[in-house]
PDB file of N, CA and C in Angstrom:
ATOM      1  N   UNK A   1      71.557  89.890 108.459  1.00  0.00           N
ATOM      2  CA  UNK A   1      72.458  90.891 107.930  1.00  0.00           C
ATOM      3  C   UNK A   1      72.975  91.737 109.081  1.00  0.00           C
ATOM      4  N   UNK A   2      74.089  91.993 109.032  1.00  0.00           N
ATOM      5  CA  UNK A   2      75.118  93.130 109.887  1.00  0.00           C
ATOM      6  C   UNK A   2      75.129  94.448 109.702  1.00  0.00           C
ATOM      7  N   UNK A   3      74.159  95.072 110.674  1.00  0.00           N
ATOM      8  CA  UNK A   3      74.989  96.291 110.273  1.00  0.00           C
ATOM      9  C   UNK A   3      75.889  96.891 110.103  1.00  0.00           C
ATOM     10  N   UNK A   4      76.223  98.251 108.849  1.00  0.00           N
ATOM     11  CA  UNK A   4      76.996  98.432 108.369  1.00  0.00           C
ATOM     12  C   UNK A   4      77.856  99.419 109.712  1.00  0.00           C
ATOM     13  N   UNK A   5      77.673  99.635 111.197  1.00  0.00           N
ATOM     14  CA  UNK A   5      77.658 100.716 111.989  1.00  0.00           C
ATOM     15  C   UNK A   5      78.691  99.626 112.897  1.00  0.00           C
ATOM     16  N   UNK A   6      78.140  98.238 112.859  1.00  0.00           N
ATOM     17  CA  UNK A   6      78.594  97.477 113.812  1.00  0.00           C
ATOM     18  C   UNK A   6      80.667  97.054 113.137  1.00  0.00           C
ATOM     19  N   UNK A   7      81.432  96.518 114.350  1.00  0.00           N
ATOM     20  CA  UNK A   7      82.490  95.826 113.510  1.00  0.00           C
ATOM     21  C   UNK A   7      82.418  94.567 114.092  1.00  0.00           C
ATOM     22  N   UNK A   8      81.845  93.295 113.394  1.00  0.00           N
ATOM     23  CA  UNK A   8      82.213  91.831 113.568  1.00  0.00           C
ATOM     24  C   UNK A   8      82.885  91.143 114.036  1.00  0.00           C
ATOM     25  N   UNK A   9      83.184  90.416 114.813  1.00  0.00           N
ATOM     26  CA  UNK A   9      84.233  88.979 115.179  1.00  0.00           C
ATOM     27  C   UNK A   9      83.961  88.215 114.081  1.00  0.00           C
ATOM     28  N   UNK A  10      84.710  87.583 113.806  1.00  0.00           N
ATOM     29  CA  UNK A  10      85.234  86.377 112.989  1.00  0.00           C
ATOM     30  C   UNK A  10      84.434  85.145 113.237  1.00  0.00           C
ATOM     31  N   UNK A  11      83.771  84.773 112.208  1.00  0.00           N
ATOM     32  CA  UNK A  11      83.280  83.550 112.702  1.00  0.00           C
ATOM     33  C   UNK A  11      82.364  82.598 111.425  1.00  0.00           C
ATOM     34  N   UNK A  12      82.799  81.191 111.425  1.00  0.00           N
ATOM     35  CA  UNK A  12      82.223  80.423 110.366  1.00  0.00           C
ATOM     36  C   UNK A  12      83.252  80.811 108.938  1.00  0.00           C
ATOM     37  N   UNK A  13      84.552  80.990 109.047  1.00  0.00           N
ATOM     38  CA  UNK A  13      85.671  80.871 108.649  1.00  0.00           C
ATOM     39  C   UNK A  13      87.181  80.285 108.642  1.00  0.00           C
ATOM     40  N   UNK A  14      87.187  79.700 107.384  1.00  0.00           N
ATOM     41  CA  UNK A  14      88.301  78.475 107.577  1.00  0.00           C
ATOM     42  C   UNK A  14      89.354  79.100 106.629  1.00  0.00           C
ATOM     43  N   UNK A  15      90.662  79.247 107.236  1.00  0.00           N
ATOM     44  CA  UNK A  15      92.020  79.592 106.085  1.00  0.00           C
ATOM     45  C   UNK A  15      92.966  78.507 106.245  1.00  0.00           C
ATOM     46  N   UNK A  16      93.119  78.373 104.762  1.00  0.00           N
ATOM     47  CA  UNK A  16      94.728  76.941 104.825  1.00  0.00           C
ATOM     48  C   UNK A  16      95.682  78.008 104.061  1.00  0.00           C
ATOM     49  N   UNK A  17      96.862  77.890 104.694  1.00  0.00           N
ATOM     50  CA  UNK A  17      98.015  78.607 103.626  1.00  0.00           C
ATOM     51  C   UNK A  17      98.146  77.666 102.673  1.00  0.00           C
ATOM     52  N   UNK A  18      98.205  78.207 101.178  1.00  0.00           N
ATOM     53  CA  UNK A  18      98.684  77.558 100.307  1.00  0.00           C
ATOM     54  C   UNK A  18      99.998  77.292  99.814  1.00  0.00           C
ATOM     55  N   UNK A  19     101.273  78.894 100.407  1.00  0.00           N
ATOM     56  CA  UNK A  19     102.051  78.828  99.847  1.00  0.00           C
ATOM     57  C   UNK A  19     102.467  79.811 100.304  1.00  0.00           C
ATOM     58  N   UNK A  20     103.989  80.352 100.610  1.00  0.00           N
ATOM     59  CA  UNK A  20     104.749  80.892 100.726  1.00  0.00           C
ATOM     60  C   UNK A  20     105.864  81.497 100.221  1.00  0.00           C
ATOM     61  N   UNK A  21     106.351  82.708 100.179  1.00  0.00           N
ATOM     62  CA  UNK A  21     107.472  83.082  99.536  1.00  0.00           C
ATOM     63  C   UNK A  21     108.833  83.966 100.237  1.00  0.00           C
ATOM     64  N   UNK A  22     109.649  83.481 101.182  1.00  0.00           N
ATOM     65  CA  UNK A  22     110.758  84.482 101.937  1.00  0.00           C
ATOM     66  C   UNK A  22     110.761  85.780 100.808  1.00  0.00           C
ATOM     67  N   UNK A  23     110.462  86.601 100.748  1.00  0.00           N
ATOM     68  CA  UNK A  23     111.235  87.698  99.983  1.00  0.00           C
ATOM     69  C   UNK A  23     112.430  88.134 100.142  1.00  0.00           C
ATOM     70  N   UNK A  24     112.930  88.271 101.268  1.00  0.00           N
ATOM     71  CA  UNK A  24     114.401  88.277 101.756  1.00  0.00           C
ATOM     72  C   UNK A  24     115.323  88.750 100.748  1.00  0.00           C
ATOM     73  N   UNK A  25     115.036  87.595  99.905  1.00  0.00           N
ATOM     74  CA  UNK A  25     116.369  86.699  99.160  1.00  0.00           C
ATOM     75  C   UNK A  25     115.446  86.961  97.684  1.00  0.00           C
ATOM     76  N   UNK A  26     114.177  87.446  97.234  1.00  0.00           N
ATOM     77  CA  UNK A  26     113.979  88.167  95.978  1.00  0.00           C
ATOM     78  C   UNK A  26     114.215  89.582  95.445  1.00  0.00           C
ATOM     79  N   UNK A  27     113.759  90.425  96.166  1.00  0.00           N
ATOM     80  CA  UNK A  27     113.156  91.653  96.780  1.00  0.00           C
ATOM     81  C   UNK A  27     114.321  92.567  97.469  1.00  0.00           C
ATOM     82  N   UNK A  28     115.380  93.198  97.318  1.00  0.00           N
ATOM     83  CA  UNK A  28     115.526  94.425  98.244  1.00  0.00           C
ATOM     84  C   UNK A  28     114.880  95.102  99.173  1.00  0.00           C
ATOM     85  N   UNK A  29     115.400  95.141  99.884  1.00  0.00           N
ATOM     86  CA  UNK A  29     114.434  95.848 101.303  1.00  0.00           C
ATOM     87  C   UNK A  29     113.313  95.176 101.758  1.00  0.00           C
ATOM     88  N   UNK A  30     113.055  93.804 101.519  1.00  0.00           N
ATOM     89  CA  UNK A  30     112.158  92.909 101.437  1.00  0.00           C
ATOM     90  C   UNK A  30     112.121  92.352 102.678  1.00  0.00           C
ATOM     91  N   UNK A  31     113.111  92.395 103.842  1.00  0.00           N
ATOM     92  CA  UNK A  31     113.819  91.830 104.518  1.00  0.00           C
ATOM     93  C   UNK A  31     112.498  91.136 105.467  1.00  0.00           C
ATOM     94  N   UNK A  32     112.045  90.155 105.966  1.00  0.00           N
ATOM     95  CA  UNK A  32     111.383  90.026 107.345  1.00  0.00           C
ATOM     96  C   UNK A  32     110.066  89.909 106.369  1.00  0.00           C
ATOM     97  N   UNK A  33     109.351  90.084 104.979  1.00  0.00           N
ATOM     98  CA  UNK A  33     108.583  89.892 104.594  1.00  0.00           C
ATOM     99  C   UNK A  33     108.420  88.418 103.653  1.00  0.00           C
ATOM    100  N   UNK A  34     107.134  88.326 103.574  1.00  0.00           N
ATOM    101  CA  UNK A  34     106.928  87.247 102.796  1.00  0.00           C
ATOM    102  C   UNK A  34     105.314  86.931 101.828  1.00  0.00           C
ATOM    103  N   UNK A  35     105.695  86.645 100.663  1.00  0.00           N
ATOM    104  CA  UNK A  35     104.562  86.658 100.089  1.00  0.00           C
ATOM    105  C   UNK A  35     103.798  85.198 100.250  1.00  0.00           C
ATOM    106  N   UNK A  36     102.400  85.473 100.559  1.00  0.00           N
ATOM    107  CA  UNK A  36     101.582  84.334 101.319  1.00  0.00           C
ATOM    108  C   UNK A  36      99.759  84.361 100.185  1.00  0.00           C
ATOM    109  N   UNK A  37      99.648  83.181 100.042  1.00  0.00           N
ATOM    110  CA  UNK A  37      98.754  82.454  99.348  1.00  0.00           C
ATOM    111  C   UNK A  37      97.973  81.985  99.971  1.00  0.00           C
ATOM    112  N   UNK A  38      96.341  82.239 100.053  1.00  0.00           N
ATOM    113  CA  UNK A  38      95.336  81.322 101.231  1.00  0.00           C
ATOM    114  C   UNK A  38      94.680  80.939 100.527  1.00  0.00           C
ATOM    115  N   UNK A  39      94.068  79.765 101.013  1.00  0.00           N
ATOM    116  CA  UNK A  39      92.190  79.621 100.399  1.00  0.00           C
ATOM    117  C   UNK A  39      91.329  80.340 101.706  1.00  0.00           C
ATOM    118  N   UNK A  40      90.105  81.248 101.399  1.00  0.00           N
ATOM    119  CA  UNK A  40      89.508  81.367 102.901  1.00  0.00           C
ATOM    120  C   UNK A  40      88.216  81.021 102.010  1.00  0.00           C
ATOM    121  N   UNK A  41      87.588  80.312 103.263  1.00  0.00           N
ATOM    122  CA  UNK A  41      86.156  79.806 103.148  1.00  0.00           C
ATOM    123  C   UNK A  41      85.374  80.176 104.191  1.00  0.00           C
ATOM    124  N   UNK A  42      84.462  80.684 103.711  1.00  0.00           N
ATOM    125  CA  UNK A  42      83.496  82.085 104.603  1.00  0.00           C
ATOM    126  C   UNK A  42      82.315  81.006 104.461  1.00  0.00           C
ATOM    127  N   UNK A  43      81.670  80.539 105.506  1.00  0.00           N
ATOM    128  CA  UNK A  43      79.922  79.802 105.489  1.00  0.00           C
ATOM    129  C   UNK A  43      79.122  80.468 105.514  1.00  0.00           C
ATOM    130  N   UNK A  44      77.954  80.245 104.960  1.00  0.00           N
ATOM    131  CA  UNK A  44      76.764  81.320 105.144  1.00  0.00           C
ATOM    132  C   UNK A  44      76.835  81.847 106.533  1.00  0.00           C
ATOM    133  N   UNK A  45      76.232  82.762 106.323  1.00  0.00           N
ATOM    134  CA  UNK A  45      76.288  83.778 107.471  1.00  0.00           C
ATOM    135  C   UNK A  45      77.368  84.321 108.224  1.00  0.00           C
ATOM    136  N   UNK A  46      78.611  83.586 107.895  1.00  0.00           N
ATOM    137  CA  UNK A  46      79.810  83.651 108.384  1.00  0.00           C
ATOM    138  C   UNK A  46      80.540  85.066 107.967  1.00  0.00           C
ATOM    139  N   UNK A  47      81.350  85.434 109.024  1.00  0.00           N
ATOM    140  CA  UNK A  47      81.947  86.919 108.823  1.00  0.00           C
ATOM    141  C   UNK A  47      83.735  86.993 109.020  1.00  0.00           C
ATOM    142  N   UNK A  48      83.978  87.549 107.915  1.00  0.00           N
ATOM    143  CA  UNK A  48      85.665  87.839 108.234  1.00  0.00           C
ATOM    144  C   UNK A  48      85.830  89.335 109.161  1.00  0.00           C
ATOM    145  N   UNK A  49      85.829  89.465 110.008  1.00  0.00           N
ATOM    146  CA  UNK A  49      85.696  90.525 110.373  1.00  0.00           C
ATOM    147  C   UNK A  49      87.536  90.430 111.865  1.00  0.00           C
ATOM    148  N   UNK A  50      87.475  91.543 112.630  1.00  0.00           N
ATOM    149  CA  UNK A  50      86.558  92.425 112.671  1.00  0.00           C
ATOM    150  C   UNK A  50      87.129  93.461 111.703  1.00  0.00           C
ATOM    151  N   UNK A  51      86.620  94.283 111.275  1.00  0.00           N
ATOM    152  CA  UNK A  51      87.177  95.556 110.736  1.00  0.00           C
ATOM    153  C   UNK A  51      88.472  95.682 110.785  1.00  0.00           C
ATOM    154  N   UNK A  52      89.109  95.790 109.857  1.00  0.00           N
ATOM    155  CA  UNK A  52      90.782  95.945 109.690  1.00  0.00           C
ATOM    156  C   UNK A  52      91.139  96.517 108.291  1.00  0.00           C
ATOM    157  N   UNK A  53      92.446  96.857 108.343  1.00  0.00           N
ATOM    158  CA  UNK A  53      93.178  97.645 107.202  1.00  0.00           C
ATOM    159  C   UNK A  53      94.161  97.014 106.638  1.00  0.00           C
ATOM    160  N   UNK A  54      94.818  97.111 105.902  1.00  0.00           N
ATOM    161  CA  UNK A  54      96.112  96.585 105.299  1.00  0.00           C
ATOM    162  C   UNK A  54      97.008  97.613 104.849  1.00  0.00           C
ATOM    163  N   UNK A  55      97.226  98.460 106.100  1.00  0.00           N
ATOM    164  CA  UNK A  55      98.295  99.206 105.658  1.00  0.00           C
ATOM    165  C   UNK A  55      99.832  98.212 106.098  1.00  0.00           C
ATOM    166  N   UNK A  56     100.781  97.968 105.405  1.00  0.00           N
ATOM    167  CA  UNK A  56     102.108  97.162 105.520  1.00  0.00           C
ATOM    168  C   UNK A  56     101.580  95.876 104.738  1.00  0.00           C
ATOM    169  N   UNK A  57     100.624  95.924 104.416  1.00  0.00           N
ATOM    170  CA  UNK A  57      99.649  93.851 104.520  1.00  0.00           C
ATOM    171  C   UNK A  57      99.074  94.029 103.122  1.00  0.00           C
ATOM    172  N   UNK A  58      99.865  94.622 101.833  1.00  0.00           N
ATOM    173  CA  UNK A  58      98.831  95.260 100.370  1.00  0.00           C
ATOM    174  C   UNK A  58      98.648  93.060  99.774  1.00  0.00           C
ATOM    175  N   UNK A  59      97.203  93.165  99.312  1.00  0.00           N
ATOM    176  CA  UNK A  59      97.114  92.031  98.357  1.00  0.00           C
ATOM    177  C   UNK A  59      96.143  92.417  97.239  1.00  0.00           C
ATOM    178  N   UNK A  60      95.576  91.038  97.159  1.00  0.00           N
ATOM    179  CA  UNK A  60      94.388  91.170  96.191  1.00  0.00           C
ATOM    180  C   UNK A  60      93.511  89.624  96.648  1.00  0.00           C
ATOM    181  N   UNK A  61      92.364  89.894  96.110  1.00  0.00           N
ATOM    182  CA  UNK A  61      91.669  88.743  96.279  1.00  0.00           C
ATOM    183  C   UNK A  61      91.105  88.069  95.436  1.00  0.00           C
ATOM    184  N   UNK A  62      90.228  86.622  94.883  1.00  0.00           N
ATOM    185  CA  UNK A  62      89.977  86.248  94.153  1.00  0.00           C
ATOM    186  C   UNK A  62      89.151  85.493  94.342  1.00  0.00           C
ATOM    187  N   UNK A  63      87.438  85.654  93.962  1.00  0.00           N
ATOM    188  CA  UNK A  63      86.419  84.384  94.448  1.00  0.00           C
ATOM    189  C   UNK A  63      86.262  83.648  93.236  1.00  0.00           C
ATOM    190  N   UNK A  64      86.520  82.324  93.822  1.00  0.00           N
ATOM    191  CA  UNK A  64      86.285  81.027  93.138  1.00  0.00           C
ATOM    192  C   UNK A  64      84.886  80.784  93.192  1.00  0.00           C
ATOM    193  N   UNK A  65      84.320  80.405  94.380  1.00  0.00           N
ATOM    194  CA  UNK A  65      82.800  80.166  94.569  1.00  0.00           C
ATOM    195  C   UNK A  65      81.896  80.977  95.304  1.00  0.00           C
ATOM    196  N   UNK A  66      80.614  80.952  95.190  1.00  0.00           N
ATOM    197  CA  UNK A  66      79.965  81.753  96.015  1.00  0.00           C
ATOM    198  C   UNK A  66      79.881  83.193  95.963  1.00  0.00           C
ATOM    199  N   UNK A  67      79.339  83.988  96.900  1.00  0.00           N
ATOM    200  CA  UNK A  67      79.880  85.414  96.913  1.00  0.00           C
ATOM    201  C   UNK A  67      80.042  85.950  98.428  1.00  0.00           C
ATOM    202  N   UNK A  68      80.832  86.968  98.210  1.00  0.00           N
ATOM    203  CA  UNK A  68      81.666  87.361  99.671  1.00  0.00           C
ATOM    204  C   UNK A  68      80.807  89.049  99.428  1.00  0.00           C
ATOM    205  N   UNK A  69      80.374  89.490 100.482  1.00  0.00           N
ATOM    206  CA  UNK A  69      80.056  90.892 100.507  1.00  0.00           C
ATOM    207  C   UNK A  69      81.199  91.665 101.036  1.00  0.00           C
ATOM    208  N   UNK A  70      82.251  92.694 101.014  1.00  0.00           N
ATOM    209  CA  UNK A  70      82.869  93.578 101.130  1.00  0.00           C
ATOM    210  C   UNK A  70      82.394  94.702 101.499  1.00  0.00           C
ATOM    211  N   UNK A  71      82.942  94.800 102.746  1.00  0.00           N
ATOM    212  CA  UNK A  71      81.998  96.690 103.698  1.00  0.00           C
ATOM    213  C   UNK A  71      83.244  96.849 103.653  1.00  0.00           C
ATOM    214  N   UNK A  72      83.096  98.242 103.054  1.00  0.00           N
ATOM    215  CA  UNK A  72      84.151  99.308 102.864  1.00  0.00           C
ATOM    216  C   UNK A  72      83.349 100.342 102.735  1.00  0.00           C
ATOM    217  N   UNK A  73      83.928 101.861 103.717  1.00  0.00           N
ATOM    218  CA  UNK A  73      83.299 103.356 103.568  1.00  0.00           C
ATOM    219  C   UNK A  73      82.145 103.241 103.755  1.00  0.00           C
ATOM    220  N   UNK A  74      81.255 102.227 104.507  1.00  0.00           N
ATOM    221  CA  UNK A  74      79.956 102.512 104.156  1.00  0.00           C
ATOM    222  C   UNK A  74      79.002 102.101 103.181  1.00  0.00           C
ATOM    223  N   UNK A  75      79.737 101.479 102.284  1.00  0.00           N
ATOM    224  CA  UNK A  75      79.121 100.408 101.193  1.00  0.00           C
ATOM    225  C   UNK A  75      79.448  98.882 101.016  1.00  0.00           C
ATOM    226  N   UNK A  76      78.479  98.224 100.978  1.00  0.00           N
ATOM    227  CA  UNK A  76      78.921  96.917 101.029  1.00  0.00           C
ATOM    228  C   UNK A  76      78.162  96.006  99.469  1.00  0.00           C
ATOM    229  N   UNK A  77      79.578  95.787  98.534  1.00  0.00           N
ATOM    230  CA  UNK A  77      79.774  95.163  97.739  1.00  0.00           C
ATOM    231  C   UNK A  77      79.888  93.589  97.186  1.00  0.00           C
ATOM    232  N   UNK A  78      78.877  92.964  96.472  1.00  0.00           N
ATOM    233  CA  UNK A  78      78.885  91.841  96.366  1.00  0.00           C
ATOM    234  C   UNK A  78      79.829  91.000  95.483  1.00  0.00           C
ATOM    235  N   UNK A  79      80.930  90.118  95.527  1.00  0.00           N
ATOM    236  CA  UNK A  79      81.461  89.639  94.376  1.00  0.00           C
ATOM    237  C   UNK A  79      81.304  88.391  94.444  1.00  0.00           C
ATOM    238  N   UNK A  80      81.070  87.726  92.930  1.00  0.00           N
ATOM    239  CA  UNK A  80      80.732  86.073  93.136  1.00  0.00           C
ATOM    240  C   UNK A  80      82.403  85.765  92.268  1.00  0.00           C
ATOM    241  N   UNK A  81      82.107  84.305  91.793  1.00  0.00           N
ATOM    242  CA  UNK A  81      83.198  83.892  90.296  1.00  0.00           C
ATOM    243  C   UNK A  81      83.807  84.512  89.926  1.00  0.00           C
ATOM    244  N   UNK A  82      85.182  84.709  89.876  1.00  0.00           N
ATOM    245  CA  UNK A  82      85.481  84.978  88.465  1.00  0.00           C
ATOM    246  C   UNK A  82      85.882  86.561  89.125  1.00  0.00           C
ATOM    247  N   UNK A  83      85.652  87.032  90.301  1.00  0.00           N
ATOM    248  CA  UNK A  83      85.757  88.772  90.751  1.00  0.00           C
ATOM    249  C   UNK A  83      86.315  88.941  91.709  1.00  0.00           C
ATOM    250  N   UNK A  84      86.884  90.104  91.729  1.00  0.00           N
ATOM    251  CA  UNK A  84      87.963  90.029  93.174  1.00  0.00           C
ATOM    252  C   UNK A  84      88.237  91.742  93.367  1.00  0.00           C
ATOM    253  N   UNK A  85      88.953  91.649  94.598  1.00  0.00           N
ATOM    254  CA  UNK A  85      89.495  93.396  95.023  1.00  0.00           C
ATOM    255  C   UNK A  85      90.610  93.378  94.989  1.00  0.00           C
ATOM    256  N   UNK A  86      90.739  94.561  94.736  1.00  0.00           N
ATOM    257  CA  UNK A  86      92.855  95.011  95.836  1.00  0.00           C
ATOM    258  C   UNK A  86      92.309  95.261  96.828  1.00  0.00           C
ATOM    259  N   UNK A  87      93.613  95.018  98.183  1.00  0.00           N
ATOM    260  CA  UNK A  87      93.421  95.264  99.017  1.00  0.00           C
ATOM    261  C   UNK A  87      94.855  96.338  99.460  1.00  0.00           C
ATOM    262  N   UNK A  88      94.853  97.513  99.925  1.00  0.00           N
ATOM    263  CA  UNK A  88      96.083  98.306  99.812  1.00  0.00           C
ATOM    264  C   UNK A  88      95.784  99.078 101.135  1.00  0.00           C
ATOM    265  N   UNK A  89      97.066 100.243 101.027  1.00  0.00           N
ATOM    266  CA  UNK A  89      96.942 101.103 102.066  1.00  0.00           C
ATOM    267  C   UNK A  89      95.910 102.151 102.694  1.00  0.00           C
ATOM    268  N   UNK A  90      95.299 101.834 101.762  1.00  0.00           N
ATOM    269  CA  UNK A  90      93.598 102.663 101.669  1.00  0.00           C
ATOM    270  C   UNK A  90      92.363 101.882 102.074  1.00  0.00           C
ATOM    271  N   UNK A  91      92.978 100.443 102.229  1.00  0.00           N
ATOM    272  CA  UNK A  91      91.733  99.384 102.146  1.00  0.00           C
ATOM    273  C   UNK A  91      91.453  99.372 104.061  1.00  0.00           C
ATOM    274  N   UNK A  92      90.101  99.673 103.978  1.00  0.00           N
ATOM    275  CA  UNK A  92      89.532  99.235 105.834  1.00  0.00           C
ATOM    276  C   UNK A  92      88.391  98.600 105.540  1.00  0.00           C
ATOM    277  N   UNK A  93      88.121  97.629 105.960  1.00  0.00           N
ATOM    278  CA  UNK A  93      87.038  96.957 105.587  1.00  0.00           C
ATOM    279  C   UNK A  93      86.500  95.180 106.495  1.00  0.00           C
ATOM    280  N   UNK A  94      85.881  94.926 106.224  1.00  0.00           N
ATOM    281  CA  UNK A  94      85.511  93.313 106.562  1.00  0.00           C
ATOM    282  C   UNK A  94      84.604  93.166 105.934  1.00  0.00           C
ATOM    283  N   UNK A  95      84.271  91.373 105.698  1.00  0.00           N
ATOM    284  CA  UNK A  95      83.671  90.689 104.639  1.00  0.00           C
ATOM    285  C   UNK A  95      82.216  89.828 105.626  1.00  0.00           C
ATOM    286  N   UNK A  96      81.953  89.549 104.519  1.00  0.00           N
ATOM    287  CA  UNK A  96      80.638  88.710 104.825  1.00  0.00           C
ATOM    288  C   UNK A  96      79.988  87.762 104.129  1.00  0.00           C
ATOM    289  N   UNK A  97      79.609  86.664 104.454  1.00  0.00           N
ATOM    290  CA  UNK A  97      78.835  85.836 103.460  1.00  0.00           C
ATOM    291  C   UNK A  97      77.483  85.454 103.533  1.00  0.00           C
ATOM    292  N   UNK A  98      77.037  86.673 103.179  1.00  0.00           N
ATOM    293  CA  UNK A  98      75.134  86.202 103.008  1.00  0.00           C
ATOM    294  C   UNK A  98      74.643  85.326 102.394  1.00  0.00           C
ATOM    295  N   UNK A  99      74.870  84.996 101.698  1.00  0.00           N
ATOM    296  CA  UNK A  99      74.225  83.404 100.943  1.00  0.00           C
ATOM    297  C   UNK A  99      74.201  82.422 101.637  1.00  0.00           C
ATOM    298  N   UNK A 100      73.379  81.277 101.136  1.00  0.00           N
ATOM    299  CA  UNK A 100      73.089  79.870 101.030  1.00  0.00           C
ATOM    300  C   UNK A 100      74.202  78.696 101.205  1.00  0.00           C
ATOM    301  N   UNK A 101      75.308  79.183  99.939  1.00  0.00           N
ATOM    302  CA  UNK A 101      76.283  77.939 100.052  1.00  0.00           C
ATOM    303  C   UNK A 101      77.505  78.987 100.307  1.00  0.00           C
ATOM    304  N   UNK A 102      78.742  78.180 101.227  1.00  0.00           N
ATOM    305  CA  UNK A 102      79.708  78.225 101.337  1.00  0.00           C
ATOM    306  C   UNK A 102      80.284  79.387 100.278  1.00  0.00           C
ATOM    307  N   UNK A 103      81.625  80.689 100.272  1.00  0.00           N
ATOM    308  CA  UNK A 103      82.361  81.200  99.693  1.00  0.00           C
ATOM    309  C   UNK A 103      83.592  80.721  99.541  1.00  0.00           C
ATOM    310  N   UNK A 104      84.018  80.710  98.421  1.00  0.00           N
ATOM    311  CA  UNK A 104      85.957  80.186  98.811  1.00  0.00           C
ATOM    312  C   UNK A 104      86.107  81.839  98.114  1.00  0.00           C
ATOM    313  N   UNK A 105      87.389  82.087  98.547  1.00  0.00           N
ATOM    314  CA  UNK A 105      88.242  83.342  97.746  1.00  0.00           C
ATOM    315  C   UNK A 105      89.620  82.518  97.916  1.00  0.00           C
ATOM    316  N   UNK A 106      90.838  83.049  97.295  1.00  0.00           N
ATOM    317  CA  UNK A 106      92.119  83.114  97.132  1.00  0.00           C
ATOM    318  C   UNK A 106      92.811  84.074  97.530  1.00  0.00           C
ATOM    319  N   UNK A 107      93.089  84.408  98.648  1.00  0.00           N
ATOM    320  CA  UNK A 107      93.761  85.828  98.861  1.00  0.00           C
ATOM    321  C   UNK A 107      95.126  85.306  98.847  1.00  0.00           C
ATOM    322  N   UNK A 108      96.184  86.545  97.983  1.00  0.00           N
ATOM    323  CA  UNK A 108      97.763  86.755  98.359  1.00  0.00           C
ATOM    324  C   UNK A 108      97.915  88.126  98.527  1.00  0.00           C
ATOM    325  N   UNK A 109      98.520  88.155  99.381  1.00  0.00           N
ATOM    326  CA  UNK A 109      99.132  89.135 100.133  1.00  0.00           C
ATOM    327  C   UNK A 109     100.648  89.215 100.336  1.00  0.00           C
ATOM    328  N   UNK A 110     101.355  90.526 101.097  1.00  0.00           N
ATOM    329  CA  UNK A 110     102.486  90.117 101.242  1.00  0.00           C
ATOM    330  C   UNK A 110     102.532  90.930 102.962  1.00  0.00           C
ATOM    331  N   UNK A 111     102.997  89.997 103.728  1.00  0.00           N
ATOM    332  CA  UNK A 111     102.709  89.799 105.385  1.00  0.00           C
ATOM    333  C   UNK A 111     104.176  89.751 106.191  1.00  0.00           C
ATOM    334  N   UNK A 112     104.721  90.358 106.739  1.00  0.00           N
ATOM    335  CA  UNK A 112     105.597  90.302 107.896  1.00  0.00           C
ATOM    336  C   UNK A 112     105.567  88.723 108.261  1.00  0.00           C
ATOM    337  N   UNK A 113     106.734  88.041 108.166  1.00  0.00           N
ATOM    338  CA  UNK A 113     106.957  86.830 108.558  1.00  0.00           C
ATOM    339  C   UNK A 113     106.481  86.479 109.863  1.00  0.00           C
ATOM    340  N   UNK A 114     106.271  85.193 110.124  1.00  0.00           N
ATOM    341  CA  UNK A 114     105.612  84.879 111.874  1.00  0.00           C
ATOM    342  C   UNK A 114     106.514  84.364 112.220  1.00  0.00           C
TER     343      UNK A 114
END
């Protein structure tokens, strides 16, 4: 386990984009953004880190399998199946996967084009 004092590197984490959306051309003032779809798969012991925010970067998340721990403020939150967060202009945080088997989540977000 990580302390909650420390901020993480990244590691024993796999993301595929699933999907994409120009907003451009939906959205007003949308311009240069785009709405983006992942699978991320966190391995035991594996960490999304390091510590980051999503201010410009608002989503939500969604675990399919496993559970992902969430450090935010000082508390770190477990979600398995079926449970998920927002992630917004308020959100600072990084993840973790303490368990046994593999996590998948679903994150979409909406991200400044690359």
């Amino acid at each position: 386990m990580i302390s909650e004092q420390t901020s993480p590197e990244t590691k024993g984490v796999t993301v595929e984009v699933l999907g994409t959306v120009d907003l451009a051309g939906e959205i007003t003032g949308m311009e240069g953004r785009q709405l983006r779809m992942r699978r991320v798969t966190i391995d035991p012991g594996g960490v999304f880190g390091p510590i980051h925010d999503h201010q410009g970067r608002p989503g939500t998340v969604y675990i399919l399998e496993g559970t992902i721990t969430d450090h935010r403020n000082g508390i770190a939150t477990d979600y398995g199946p079926g449970l998920g967060w927002p992630e917004d202009r308020h959100t600072t945080h990084w993840l973790e996967n303490r368990g046994s088997a593999s996590a998948v989540e679903i994150s979409v977000d909406v991200v400044m084009k690359e």
